[in-house]
PDB file of N, CA and C in Angstrom:
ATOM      1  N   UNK A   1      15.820  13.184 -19.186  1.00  0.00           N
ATOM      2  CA  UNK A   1      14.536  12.609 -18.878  1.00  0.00           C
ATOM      3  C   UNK A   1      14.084  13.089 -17.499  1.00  0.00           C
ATOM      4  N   UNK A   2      12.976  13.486 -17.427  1.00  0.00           N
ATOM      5  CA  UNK A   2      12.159  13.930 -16.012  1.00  0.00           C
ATOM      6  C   UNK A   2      12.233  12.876 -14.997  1.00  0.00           C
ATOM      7  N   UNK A   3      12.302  13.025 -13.858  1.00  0.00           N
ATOM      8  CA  UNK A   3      11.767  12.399 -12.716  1.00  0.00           C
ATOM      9  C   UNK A   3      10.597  12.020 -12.648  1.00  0.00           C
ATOM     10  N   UNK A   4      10.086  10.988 -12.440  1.00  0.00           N
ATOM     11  CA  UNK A   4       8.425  10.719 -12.215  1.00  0.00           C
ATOM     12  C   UNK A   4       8.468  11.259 -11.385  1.00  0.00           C
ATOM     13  N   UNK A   5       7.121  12.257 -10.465  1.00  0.00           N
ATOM     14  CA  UNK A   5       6.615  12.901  -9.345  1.00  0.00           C
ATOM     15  C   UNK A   5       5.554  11.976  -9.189  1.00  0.00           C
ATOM     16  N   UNK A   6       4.774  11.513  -9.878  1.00  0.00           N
ATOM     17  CA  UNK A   6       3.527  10.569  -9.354  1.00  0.00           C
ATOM     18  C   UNK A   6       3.841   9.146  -8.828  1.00  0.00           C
ATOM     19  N   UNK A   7       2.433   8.411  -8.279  1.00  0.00           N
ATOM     20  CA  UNK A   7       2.639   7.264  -8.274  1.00  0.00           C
ATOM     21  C   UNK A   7       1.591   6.612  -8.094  1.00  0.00           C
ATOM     22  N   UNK A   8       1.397   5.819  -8.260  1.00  0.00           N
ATOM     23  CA  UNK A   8       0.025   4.655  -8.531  1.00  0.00           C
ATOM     24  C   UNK A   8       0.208   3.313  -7.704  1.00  0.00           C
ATOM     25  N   UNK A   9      -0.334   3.447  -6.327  1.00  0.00           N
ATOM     26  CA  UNK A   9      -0.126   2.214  -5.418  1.00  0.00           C
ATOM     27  C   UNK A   9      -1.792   1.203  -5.761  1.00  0.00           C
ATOM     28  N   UNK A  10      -1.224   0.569  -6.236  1.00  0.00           N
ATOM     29  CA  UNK A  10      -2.597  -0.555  -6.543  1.00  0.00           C
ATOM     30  C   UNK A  10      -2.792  -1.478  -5.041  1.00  0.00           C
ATOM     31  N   UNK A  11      -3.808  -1.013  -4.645  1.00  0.00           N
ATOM     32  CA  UNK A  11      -4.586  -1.657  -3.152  1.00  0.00           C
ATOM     33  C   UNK A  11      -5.547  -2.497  -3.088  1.00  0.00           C
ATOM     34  N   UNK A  12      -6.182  -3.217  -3.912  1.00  0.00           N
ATOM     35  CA  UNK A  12      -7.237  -3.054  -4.001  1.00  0.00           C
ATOM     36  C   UNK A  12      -7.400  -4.699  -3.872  1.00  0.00           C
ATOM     37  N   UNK A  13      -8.455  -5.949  -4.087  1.00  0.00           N
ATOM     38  CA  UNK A  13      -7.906  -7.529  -3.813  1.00  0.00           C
ATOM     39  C   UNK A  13      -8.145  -7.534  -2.722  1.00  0.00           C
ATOM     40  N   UNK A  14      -8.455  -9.050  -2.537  1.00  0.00           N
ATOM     41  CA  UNK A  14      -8.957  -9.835  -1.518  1.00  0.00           C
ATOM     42  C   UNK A  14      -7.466 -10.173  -0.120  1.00  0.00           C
ATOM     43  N   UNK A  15      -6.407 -10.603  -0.793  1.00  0.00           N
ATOM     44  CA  UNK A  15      -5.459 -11.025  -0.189  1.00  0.00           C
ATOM     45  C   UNK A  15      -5.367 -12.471   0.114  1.00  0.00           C
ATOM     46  N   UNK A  16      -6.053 -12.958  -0.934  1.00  0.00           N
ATOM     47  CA  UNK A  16      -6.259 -14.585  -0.322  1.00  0.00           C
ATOM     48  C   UNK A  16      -5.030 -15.310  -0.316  1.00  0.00           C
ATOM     49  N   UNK A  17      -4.406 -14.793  -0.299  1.00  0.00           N
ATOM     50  CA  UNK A  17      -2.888 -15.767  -0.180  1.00  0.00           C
ATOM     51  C   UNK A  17      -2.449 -15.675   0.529  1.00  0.00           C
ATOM     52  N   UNK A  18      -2.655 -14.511   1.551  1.00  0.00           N
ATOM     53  CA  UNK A  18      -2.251 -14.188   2.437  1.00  0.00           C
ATOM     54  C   UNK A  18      -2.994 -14.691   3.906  1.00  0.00           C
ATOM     55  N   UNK A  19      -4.734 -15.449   3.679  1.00  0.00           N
ATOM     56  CA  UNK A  19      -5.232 -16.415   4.498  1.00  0.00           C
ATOM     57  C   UNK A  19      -4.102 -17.067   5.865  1.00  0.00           C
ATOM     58  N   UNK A  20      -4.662 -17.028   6.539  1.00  0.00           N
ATOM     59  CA  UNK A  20      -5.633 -16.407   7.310  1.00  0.00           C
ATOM     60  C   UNK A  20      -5.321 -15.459   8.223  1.00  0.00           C
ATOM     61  N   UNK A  21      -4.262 -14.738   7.809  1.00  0.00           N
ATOM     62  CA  UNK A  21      -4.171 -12.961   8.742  1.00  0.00           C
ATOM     63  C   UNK A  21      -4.733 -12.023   7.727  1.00  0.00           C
ATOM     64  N   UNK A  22      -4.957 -11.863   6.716  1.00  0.00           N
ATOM     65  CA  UNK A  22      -6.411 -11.180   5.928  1.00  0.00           C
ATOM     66  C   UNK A  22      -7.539 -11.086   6.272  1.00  0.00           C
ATOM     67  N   UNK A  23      -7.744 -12.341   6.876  1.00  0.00           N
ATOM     68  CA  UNK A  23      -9.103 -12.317   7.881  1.00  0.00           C
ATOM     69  C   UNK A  23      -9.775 -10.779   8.503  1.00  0.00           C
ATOM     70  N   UNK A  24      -8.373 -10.532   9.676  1.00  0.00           N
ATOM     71  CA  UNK A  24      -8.286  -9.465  10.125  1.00  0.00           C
ATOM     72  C   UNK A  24      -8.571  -8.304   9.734  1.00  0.00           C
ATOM     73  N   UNK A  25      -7.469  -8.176   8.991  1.00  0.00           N
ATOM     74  CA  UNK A  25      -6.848  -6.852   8.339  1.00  0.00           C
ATOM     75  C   UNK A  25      -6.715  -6.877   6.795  1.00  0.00           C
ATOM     76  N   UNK A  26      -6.742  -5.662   6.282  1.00  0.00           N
ATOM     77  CA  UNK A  26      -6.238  -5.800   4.702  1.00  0.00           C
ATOM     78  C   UNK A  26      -4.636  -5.997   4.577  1.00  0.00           C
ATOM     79  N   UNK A  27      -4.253  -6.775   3.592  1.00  0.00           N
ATOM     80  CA  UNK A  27      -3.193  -7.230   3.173  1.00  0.00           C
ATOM     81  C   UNK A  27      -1.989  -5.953   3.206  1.00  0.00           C
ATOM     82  N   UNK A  28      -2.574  -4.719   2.803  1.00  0.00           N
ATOM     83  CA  UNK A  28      -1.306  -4.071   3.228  1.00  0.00           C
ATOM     84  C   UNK A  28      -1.182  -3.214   4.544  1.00  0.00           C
ATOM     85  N   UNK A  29      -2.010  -3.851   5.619  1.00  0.00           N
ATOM     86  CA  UNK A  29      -1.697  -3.081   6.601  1.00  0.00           C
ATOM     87  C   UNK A  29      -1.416  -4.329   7.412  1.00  0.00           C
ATOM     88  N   UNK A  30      -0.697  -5.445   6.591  1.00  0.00           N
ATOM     89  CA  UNK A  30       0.594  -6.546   7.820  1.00  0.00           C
ATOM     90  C   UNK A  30       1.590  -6.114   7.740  1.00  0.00           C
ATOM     91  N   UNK A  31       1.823  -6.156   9.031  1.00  0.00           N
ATOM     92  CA  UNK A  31       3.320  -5.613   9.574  1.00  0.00           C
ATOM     93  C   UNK A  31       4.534  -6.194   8.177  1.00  0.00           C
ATOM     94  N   UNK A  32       5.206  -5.063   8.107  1.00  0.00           N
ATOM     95  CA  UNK A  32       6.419  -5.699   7.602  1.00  0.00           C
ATOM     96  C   UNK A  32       7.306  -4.837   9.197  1.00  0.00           C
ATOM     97  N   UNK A  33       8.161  -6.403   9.428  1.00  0.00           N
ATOM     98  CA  UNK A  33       8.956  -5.790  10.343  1.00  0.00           C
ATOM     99  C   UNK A  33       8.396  -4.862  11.454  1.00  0.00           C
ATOM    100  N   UNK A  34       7.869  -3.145  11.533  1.00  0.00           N
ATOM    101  CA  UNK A  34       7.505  -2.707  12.128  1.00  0.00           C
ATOM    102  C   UNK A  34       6.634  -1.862  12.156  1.00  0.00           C
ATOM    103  N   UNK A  35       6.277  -2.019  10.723  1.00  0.00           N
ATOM    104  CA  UNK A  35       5.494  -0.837  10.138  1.00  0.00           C
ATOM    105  C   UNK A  35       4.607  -1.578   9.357  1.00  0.00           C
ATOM    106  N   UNK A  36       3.547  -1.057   8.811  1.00  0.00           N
ATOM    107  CA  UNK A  36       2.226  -1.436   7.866  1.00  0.00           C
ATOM    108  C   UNK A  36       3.241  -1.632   6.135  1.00  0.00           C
ATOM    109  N   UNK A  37       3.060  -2.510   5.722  1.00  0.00           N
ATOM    110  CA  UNK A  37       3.656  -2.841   4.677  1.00  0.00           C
ATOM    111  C   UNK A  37       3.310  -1.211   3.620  1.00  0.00           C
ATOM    112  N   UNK A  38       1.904  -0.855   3.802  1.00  0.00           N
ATOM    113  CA  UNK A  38       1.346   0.176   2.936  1.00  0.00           C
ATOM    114  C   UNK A  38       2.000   1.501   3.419  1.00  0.00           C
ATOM    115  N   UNK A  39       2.688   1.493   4.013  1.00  0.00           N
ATOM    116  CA  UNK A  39       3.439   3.104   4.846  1.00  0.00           C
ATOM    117  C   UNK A  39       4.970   2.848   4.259  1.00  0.00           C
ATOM    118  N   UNK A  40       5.607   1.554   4.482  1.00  0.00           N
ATOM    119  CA  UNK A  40       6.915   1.241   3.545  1.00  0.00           C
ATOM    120  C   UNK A  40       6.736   1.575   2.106  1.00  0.00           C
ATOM    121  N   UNK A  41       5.746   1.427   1.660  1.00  0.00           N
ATOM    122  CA  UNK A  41       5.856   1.841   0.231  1.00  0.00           C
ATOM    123  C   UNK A  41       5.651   3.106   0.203  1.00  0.00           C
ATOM    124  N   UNK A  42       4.888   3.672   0.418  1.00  0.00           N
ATOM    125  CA  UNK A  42       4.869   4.921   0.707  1.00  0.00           C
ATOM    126  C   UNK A  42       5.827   5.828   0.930  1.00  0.00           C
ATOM    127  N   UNK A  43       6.673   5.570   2.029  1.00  0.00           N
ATOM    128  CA  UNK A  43       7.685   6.213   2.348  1.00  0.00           C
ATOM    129  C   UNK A  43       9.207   6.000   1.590  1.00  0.00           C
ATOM    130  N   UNK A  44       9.045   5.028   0.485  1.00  0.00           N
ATOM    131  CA  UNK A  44       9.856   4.428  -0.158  1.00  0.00           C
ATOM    132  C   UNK A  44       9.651   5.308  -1.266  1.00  0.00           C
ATOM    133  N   UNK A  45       8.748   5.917  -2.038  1.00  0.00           N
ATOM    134  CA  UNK A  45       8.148   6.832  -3.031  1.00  0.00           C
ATOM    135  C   UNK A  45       8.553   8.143  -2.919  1.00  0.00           C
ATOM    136  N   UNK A  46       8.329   8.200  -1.495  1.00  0.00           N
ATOM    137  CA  UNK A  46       8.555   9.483  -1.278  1.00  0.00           C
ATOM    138  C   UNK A  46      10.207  10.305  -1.309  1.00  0.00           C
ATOM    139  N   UNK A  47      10.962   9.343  -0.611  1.00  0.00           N
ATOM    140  CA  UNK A  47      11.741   8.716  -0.690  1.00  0.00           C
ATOM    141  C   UNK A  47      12.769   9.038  -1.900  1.00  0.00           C
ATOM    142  N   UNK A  48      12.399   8.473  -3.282  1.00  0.00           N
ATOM    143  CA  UNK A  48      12.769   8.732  -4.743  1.00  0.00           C
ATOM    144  C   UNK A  48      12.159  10.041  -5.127  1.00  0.00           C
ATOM    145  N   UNK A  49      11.387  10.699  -4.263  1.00  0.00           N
ATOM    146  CA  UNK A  49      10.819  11.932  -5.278  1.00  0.00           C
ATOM    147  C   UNK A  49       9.143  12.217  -5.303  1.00  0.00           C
ATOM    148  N   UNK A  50       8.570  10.912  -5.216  1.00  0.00           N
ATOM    149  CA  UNK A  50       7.460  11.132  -5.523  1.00  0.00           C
ATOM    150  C   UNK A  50       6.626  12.378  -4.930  1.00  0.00           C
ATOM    151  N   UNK A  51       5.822  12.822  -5.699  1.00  0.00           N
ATOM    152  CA  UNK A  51       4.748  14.157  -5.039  1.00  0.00           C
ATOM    153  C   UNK A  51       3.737  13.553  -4.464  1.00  0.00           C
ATOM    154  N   UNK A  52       3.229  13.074  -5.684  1.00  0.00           N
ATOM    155  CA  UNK A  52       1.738  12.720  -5.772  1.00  0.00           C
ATOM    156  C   UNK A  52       1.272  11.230  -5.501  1.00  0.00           C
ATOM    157  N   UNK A  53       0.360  10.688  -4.676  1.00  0.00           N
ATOM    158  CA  UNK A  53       0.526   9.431  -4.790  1.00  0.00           C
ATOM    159  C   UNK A  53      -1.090   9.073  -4.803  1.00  0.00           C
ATOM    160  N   UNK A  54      -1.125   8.166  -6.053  1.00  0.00           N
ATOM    161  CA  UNK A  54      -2.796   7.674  -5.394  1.00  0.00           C
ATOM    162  C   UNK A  54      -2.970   6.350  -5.244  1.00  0.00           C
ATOM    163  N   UNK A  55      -3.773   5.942  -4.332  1.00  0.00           N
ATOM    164  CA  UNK A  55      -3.539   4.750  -3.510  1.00  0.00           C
ATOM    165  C   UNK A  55      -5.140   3.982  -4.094  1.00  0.00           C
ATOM    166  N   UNK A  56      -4.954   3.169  -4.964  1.00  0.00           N
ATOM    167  CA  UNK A  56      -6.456   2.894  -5.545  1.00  0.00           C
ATOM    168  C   UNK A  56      -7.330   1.609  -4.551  1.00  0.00           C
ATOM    169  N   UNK A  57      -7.783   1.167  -4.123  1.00  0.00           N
ATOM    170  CA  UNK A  57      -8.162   0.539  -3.307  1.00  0.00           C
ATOM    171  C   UNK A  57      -9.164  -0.114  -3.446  1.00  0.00           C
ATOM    172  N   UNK A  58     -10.291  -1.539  -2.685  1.00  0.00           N
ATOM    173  CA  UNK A  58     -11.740  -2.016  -2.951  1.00  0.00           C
ATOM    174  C   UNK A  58     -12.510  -0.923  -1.738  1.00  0.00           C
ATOM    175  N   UNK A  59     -14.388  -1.441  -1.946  1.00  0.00           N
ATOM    176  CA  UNK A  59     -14.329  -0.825  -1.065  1.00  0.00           C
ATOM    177  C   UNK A  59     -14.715  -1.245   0.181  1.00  0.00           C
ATOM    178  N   UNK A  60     -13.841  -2.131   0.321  1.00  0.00           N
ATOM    179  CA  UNK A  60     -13.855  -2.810   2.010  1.00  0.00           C
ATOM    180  C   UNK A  60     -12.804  -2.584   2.923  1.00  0.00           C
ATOM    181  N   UNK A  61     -11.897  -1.777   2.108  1.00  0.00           N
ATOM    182  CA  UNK A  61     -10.735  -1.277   2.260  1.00  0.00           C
ATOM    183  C   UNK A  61     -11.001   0.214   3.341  1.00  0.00           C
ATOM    184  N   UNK A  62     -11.595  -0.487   4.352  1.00  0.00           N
ATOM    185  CA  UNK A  62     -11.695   1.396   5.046  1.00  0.00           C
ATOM    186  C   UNK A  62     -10.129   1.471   6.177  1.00  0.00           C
ATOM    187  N   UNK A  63      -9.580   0.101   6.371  1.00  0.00           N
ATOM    188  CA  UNK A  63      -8.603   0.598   7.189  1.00  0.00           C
ATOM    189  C   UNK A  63      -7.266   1.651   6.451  1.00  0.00           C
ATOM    190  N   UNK A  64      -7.264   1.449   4.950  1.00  0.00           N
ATOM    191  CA  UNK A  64      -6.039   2.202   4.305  1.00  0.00           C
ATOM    192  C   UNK A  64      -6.797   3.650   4.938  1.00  0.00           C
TER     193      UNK A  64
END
Protein backbone atom coordinates (compact mmCIF):
# COMPACT_ATOMS: atom_id res chain seq x y z
CA UNK A 1 0.00 0.00 0.00
CA UNK A 2 1.30 3.62 -0.90
CA UNK A 3 2.11 6.24 1.51
CA UNK A 4 -0.35 9.10 1.53
CA UNK A 5 1.77 12.27 0.20
CA UNK A 6 -1.26 14.63 0.63
CA UNK A 7 -3.12 16.19 3.28
CA UNK A 8 -6.22 18.05 4.04
CA UNK A 9 -5.96 20.42 7.20
CA UNK A 10 -9.61 21.59 7.78
CA UNK A 11 -9.29 25.42 9.18
CA UNK A 12 -12.02 26.84 8.71
CA UNK A 13 -15.02 27.69 12.00
CA UNK A 14 -15.62 30.14 14.31
CA UNK A 15 -13.76 28.57 17.39
CA UNK A 16 -16.45 29.24 19.76
CA UNK A 17 -15.35 26.95 22.28
CA UNK A 18 -12.50 28.19 22.43
CA UNK A 19 -14.18 31.89 23.70
CA UNK A 20 -12.71 34.10 24.70
CA UNK A 21 -8.98 33.84 23.26
CA UNK A 22 -10.70 33.45 19.66
CA UNK A 23 -11.63 36.81 20.16
CA UNK A 24 -8.11 37.60 19.23
CA UNK A 25 -6.82 35.19 17.08
CA UNK A 26 -8.03 32.21 15.00
CA UNK A 27 -8.25 29.02 16.85
CA UNK A 28 -5.30 27.52 15.25
CA UNK A 29 -2.88 30.06 15.72
CA UNK A 30 -3.11 29.41 19.99
CA UNK A 31 -0.09 28.57 21.23
CA UNK A 32 0.28 24.97 21.87
CA UNK A 33 3.16 25.01 24.25
CA UNK A 34 5.38 27.12 21.93
CA UNK A 35 4.31 27.13 18.71
CA UNK A 36 0.91 27.98 16.74
CA UNK A 37 -1.12 24.84 17.14
CA UNK A 38 -1.48 25.17 12.99
CA UNK A 39 2.54 24.80 12.45
CA UNK A 40 2.40 21.48 14.94
CA UNK A 41 0.26 19.95 12.59
CA UNK A 42 1.93 20.83 9.92
CA UNK A 43 5.16 19.84 10.88
CA UNK A 44 3.68 16.64 12.20
CA UNK A 45 2.58 15.79 8.33
CA UNK A 46 5.46 16.55 7.17
CA UNK A 47 6.98 14.68 9.47
CA UNK A 48 5.11 11.16 8.21
CA UNK A 49 5.76 12.04 4.59
CA UNK A 50 3.39 14.36 3.59
CA UNK A 51 4.15 16.51 0.19
CA UNK A 52 1.28 18.27 -0.35
CA UNK A 53 -0.79 20.00 2.09
CA UNK A 54 -3.95 22.09 1.71
CA UNK A 55 -5.01 24.07 4.47
CA UNK A 56 -8.87 24.90 3.74
CA UNK A 57 -9.87 27.80 5.77
CA UNK A 58 -13.08 30.78 6.30
CA UNK A 59 -12.56 33.89 4.99
CA UNK A 60 -11.71 35.75 8.06
CA UNK A 61 -9.00 33.57 8.37
CA UNK A 62 -6.19 36.04 7.02
CA UNK A 63 -3.82 35.29 9.95
CA UNK A 64 -3.22 31.37 8.63
Amino acid sequence: MKQPTKAIICAAGLGTRFLPQTKAMPKEMLPLIDRPVIQVIVEQAVAAGVTEIIIVTGSTKRAI
